[in-house]
N, C-alpha and C. Protein backbone atom coordinates (compact mmCIF):
# COMPACT_ATOMS: atom_id res chain seq x y z
N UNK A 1 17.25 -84.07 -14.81
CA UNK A 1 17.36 -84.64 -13.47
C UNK A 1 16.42 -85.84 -13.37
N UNK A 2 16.85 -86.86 -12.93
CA UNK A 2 16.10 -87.90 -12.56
C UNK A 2 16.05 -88.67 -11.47
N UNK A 3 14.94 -89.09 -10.38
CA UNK A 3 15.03 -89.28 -8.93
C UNK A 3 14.50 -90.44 -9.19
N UNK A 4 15.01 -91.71 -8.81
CA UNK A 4 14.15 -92.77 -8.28
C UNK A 4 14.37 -93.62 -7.21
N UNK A 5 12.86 -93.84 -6.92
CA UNK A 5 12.72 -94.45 -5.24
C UNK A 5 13.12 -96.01 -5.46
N UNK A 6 13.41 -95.96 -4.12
CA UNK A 6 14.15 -97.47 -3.58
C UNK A 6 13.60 -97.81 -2.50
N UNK A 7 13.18 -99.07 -2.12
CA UNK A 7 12.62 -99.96 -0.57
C UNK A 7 11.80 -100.72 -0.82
N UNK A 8 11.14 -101.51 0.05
CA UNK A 8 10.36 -102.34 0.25
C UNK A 8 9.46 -102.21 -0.09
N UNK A 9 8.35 -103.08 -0.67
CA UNK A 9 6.90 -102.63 -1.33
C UNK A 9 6.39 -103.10 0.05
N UNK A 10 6.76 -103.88 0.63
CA UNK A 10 5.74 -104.42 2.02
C UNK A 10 6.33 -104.22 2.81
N UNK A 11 5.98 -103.69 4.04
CA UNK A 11 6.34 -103.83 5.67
C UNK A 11 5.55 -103.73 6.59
N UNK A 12 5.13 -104.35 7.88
CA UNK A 12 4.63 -105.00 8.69
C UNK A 12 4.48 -104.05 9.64
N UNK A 13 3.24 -103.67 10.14
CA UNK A 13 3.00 -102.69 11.26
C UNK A 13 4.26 -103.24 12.30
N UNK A 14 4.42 -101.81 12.84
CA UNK A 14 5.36 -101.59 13.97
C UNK A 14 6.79 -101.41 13.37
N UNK A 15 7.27 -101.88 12.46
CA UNK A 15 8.22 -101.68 11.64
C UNK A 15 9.00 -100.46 10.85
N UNK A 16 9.92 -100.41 10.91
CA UNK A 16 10.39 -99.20 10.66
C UNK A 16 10.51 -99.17 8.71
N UNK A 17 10.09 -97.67 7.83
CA UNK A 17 10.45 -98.51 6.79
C UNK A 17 11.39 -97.46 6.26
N UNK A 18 12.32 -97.38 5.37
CA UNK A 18 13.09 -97.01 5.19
C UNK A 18 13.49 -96.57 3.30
N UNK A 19 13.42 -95.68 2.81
CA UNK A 19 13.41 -95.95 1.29
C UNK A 19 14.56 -94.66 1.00
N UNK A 20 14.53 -95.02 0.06
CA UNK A 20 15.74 -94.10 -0.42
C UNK A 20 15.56 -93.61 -2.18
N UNK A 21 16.12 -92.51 -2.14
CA UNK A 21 16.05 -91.73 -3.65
C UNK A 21 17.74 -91.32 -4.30
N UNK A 22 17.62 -92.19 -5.48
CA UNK A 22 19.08 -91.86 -5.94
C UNK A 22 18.58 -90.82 -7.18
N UNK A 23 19.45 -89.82 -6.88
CA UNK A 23 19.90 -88.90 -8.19
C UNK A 23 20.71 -88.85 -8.98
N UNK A 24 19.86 -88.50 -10.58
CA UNK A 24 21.45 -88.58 -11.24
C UNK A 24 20.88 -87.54 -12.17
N UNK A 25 21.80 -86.87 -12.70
CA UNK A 25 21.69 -85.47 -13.56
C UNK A 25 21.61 -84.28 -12.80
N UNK A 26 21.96 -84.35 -11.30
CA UNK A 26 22.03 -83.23 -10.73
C UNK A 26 22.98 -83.62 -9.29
N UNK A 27 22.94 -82.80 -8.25
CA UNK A 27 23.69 -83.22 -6.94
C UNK A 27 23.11 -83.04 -5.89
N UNK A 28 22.88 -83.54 -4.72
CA UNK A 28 21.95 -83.22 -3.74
C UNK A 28 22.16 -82.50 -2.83
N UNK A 29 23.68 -81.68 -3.27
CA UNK A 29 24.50 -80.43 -2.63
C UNK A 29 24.33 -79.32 -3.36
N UNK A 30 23.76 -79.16 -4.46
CA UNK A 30 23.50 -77.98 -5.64
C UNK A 30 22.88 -76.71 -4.74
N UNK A 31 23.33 -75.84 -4.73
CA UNK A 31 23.11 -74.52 -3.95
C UNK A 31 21.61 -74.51 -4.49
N UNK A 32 20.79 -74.36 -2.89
CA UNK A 32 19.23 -73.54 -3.11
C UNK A 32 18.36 -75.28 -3.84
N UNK A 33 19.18 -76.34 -3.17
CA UNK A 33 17.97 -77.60 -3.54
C UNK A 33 17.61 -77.96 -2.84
N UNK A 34 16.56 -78.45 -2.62
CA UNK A 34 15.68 -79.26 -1.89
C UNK A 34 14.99 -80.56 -2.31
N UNK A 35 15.39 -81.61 -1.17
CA UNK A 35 14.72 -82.74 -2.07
C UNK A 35 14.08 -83.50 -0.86
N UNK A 36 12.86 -83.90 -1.62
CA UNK A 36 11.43 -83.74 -0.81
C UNK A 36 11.04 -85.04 -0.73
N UNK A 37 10.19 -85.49 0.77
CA UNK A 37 9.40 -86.98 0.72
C UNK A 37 7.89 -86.79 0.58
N UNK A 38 7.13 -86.75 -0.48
CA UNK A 38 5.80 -87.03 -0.59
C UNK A 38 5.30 -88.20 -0.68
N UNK A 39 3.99 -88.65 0.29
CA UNK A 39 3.28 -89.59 -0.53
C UNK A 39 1.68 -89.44 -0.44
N UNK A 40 0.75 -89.96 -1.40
CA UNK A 40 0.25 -90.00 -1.74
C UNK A 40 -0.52 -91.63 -1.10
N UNK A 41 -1.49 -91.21 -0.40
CA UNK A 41 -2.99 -92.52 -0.15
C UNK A 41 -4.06 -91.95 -0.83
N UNK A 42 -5.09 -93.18 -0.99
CA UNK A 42 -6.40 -92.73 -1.39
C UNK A 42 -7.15 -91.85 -0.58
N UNK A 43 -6.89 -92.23 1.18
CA UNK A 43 -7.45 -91.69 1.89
C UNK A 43 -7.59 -90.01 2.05
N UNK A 44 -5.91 -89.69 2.33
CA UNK A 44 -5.57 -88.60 2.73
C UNK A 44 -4.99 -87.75 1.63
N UNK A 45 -4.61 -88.42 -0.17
CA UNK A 45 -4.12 -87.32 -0.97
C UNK A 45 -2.70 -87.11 -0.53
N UNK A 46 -2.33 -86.27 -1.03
CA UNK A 46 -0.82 -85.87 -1.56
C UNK A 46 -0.20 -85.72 0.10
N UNK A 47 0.15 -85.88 0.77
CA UNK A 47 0.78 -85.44 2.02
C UNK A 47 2.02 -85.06 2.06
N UNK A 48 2.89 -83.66 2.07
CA UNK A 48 4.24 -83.44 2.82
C UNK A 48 4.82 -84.05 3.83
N UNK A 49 5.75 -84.89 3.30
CA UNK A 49 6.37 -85.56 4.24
C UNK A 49 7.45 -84.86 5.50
N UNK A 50 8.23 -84.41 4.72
CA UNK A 50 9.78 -83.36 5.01
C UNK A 50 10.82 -83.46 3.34
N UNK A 51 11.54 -82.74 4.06
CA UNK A 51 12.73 -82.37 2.83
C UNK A 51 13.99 -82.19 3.41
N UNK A 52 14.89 -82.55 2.82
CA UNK A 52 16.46 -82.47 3.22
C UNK A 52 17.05 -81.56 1.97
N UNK A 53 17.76 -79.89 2.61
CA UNK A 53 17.94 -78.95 1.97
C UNK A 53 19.60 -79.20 1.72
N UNK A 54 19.88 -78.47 0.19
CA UNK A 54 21.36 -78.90 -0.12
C UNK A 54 22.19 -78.83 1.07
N UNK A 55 22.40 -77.83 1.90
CA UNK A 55 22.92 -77.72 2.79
C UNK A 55 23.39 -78.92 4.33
N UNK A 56 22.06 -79.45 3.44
CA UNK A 56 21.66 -81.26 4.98
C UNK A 56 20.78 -80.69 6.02
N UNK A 57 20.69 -79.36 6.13
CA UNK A 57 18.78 -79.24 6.71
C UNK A 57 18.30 -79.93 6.47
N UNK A 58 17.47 -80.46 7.46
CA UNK A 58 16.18 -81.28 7.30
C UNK A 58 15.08 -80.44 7.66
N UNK A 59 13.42 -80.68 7.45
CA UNK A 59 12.58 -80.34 8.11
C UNK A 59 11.58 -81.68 7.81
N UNK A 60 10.78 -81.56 9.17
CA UNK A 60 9.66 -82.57 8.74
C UNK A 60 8.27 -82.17 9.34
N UNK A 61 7.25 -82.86 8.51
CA UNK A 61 6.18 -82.01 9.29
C UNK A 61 6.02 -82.72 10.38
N UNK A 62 5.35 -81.67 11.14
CA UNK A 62 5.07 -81.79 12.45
C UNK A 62 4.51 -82.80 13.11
N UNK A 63 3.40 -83.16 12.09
CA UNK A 63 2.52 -84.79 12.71
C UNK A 63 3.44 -85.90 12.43
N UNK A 64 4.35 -85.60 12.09
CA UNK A 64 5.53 -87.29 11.61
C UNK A 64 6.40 -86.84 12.47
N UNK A 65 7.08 -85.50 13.12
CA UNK A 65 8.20 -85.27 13.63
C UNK A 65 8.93 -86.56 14.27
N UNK A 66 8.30 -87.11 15.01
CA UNK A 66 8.31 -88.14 16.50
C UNK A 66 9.02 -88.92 15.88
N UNK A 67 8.64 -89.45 14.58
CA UNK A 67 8.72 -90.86 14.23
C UNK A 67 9.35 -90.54 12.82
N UNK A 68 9.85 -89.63 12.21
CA UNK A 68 10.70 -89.34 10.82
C UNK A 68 11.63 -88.95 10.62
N UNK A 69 12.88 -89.57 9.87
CA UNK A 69 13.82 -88.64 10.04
C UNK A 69 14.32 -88.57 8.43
N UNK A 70 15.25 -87.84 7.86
CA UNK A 70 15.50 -87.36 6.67
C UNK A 70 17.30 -87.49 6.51
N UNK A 71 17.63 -88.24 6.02
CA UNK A 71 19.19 -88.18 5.84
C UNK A 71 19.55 -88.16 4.49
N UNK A 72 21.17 -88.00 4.13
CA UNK A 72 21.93 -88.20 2.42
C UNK A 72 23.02 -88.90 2.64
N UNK A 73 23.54 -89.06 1.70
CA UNK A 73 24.59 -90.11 1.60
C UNK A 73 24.96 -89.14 0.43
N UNK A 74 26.02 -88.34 0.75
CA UNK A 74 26.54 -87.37 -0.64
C UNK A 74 27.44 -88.26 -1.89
N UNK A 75 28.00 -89.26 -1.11
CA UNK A 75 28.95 -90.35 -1.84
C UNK A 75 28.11 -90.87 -2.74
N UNK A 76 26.77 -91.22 -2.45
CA UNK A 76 25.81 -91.86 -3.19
C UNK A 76 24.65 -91.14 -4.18
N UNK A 77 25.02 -89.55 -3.43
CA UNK A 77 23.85 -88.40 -4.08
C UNK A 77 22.88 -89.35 -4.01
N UNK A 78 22.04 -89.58 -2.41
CA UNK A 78 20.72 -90.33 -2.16
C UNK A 78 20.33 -89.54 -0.89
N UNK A 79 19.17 -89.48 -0.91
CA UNK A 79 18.46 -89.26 -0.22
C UNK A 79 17.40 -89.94 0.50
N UNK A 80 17.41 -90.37 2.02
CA UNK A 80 17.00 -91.60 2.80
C UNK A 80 15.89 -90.68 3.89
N UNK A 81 14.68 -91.63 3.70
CA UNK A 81 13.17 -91.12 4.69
C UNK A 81 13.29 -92.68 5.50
N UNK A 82 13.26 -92.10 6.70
CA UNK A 82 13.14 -93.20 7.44
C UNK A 82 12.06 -93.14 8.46
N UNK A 83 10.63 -93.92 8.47
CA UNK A 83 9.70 -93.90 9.25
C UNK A 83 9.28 -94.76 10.17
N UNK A 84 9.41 -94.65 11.55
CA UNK A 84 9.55 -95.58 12.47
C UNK A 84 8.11 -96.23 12.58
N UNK A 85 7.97 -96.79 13.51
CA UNK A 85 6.26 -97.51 13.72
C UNK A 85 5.31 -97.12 12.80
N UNK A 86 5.68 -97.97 11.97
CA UNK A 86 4.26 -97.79 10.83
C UNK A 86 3.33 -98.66 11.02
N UNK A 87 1.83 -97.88 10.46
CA UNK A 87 0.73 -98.40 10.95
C UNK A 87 0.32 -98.77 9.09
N UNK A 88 -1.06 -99.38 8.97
CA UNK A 88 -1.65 -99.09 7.77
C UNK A 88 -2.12 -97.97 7.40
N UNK A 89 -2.30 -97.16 8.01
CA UNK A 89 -2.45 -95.81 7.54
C UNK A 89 -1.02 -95.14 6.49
N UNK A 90 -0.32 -95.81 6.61
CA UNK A 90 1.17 -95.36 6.13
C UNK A 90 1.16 -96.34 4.86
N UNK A 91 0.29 -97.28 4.15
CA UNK A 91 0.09 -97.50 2.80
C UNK A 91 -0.15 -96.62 1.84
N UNK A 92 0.85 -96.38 1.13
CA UNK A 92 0.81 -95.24 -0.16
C UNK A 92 1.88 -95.36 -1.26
N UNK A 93 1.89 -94.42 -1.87
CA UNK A 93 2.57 -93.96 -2.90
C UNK A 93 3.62 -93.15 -2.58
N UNK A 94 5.02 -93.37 -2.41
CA UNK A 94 5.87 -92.68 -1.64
C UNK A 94 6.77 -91.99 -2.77
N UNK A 95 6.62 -90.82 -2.41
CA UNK A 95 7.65 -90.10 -3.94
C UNK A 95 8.62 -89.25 -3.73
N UNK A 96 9.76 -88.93 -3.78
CA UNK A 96 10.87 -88.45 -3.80
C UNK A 96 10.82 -87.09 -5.13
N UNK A 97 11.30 -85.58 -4.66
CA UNK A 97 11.06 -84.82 -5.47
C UNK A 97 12.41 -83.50 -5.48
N UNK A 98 12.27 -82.91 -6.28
CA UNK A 98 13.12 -81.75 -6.45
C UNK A 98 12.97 -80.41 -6.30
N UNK A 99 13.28 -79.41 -5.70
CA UNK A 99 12.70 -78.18 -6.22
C UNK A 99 13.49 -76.97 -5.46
N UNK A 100 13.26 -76.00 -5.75
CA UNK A 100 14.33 -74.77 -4.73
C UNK A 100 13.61 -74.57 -3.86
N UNK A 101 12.47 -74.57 -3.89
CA UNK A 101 12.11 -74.21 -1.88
C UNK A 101 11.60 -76.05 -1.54
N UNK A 102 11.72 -76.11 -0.25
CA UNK A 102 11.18 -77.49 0.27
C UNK A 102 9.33 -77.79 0.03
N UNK A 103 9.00 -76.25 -0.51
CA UNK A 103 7.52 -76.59 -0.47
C UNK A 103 7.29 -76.66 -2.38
N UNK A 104 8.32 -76.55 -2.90
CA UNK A 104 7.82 -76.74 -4.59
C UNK A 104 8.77 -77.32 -4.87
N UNK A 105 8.17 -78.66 -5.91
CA UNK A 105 8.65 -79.42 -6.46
C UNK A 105 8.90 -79.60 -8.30
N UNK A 106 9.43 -79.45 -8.76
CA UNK A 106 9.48 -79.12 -10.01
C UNK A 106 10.02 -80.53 -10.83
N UNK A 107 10.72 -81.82 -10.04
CA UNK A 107 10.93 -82.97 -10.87
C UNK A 107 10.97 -83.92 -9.58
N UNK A 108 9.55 -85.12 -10.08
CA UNK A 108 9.80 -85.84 -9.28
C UNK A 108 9.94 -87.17 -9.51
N UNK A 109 10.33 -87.94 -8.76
CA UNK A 109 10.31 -89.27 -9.44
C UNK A 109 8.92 -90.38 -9.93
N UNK A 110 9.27 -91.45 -9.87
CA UNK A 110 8.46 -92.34 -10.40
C UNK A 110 7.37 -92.71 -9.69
N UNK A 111 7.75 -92.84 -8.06
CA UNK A 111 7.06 -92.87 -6.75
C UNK A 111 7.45 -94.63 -6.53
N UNK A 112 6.94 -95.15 -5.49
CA UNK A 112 7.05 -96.50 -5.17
C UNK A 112 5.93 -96.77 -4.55
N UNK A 113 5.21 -98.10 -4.42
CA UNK A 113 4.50 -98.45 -3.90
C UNK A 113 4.55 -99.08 -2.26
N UNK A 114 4.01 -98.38 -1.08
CA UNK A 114 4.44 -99.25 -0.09
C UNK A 114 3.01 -99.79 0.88
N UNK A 115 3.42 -100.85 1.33
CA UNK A 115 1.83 -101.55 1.76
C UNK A 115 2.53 -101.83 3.12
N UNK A 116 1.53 -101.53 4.22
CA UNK A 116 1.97 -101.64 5.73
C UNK A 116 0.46 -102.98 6.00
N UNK A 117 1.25 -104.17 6.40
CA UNK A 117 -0.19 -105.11 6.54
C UNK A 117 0.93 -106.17 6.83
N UNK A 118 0.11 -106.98 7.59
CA UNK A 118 0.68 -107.98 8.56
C UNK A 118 0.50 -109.58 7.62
């Protein structure tokens, strides 16, 4: 299985940013998958983003609820994090992952770099 991230390396406080994870060697409908938005700052470490379950459940955590949402594109087997008003605090390492529960990840991608600054 292999996941890699897609979007913008830069976007501009207040801005919405938007990235996406294409799969290939597996399906993002595969009974009992989950595929996950982590990222990673210096500040704050590894953070759970949410996950979109084969089924098209979403969950997201709670401190992003407001402002996150989790979609797929089955035509495309991708998986799309979309985060509204971003601040610089939202500069990180954004990674796209695999796993049977939404809280374990067992293959993830490459990650992407994203920088929120004016």
């Amino acid at each position: 299985v292999q996941l890699q991230e897609s979007g913008p390396g830069l976007v501009k406080p207040s801005q919405t940013l938007s990235l996406s994870c294409t799969v290939s060697g597996d399906s993002i409908t595969t009974n009992s998958s989950y595929w996950t938005w982590i990222r990673h700052s210096p500040g704050k470490g590894l953070e759970w983003m949410g996950a979109i379950a084969y089924s098209g459940k979403t969950y997201v955590v709670p401190s992003l609820k407001s402002r996150t949402s989790i979609s797929r594109d089955t035509s495309k087997n991708q998986s799309t994090l979309h985060l509204d008003s971003v601040t610089p605090e939202g500069t990180a390492v954004y990674y796209c992952a695999r796993g049977p529960r939404r809280t374990t990840q067992e293959c993830w991608g490459q990650g992407t770099q994203v920088t929120v600054s004016s």
